[in-house]
N, C-alpha and C. Protein backbone atom coordinates (compact mmCIF):
# COMPACT_ATOMS: atom_id res chain seq x y z
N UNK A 1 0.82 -1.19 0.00
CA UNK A 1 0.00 0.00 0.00
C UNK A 1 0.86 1.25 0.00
N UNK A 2 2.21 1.31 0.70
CA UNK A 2 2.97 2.39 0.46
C UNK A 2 2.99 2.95 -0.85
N UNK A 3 3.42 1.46 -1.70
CA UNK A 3 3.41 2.28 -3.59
C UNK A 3 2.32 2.96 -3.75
N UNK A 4 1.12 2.46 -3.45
CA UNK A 4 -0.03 3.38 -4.31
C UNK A 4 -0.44 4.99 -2.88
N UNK A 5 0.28 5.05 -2.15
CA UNK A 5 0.35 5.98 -1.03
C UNK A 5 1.01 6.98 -1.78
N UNK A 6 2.51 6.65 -2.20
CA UNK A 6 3.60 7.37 -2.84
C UNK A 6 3.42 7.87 -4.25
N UNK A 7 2.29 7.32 -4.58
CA UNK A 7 2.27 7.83 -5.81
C UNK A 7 0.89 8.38 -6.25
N UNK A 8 0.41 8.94 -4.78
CA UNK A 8 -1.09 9.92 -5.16
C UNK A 8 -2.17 9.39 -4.42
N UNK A 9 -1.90 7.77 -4.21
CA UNK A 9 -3.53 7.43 -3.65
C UNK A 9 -4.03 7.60 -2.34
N UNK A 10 -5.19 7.97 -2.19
CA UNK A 10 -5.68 8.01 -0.71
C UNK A 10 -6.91 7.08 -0.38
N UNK A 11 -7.28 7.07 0.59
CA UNK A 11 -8.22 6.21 1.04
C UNK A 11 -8.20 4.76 0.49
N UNK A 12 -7.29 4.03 0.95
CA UNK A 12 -6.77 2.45 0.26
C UNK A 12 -7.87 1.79 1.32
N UNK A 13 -8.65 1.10 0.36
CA UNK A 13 -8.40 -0.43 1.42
C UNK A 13 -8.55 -1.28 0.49
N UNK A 14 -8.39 -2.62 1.10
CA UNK A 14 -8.23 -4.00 0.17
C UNK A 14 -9.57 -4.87 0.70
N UNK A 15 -9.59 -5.52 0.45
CA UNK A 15 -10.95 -6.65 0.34
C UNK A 15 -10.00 -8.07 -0.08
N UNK A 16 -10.63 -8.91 0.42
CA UNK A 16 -10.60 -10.19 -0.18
C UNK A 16 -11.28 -11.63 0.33
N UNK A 17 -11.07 -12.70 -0.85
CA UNK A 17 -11.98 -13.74 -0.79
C UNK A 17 -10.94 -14.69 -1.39
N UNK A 18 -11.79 -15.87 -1.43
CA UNK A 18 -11.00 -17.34 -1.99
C UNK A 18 -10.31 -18.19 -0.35
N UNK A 19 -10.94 -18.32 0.01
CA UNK A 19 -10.49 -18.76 1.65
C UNK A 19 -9.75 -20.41 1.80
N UNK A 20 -10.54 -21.00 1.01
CA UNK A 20 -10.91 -22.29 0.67
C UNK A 20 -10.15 -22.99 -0.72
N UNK A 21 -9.67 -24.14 -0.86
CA UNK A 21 -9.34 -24.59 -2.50
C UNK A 21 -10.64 -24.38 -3.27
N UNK A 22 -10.10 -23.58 -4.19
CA UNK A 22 -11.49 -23.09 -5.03
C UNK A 22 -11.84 -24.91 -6.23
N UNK A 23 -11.44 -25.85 -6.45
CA UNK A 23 -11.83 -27.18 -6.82
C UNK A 23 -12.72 -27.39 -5.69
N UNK A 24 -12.74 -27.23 -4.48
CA UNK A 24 -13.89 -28.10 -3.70
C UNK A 24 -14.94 -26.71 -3.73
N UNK A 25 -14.76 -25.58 -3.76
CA UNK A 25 -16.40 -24.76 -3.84
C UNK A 25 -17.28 -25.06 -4.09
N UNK A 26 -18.57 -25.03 -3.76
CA UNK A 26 -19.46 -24.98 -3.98
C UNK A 26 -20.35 -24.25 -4.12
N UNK A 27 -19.91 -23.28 -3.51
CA UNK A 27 -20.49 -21.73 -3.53
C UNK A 27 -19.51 -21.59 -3.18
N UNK A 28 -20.05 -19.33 -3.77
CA UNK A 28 -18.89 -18.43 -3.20
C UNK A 28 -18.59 -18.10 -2.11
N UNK A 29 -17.02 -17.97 -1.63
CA UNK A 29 -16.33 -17.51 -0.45
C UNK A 29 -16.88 -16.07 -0.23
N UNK A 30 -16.98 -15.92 0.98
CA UNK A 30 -17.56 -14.42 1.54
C UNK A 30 -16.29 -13.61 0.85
N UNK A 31 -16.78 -12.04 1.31
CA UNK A 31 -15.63 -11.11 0.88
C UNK A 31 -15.18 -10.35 2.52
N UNK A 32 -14.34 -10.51 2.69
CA UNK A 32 -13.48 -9.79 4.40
C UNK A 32 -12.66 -8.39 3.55
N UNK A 33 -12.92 -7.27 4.44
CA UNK A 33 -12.40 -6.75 4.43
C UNK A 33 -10.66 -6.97 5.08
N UNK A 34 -9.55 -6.12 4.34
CA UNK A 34 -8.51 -6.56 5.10
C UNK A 34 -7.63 -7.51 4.01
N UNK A 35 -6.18 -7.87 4.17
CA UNK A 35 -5.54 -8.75 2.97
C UNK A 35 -4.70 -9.64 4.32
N UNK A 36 -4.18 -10.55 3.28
CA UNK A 36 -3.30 -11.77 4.50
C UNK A 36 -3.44 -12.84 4.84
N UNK A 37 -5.11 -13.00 4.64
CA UNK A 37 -5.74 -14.53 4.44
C UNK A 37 -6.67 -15.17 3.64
N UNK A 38 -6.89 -14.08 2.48
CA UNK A 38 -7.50 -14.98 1.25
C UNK A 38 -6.02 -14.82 0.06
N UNK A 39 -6.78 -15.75 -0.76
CA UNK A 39 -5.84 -15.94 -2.48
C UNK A 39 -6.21 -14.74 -3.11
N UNK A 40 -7.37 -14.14 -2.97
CA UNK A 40 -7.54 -13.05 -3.93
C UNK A 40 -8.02 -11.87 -3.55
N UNK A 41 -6.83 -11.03 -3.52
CA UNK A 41 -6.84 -9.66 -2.96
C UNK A 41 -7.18 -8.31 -3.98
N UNK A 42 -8.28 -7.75 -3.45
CA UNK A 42 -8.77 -6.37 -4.28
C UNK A 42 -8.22 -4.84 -3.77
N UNK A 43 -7.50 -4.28 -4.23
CA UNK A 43 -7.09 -2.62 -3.77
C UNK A 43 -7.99 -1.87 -4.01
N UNK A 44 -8.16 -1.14 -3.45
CA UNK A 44 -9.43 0.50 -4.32
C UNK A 44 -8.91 1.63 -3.47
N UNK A 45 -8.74 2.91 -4.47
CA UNK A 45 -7.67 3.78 -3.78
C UNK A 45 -8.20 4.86 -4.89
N UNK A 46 -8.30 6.09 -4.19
CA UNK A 46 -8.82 7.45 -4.88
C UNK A 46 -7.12 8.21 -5.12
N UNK A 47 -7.21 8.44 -6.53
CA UNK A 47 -6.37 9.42 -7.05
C UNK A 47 -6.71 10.65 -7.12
N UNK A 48 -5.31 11.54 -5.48
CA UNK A 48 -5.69 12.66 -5.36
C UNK A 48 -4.89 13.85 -6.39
């Protein structure tokens, strides 16, 4: 998050999902705010 800090962005946060081996799903994995313990991590960050 520093890079996109350093280079204009504000208000970061990340999201993510995939908790589970996505071969056994059956349905979709919730979405957690926060990164570190899913496979698939989302950024969203306003360019000031």
């Amino acid at each position: 998050m520093g890079l996109l800090m350093s280079s204009g962005f504000s208000d970061i946060k990340s999201f993510q999902t995939i908790f589970f081996d996505p071969e056994t799903m059956i349905a979709p994995d919730i979405v957690k705010e926060g990164h570190g313990e899913g496979a698939f991590v989302v950024l969203k960050g306003v360019k000031t």
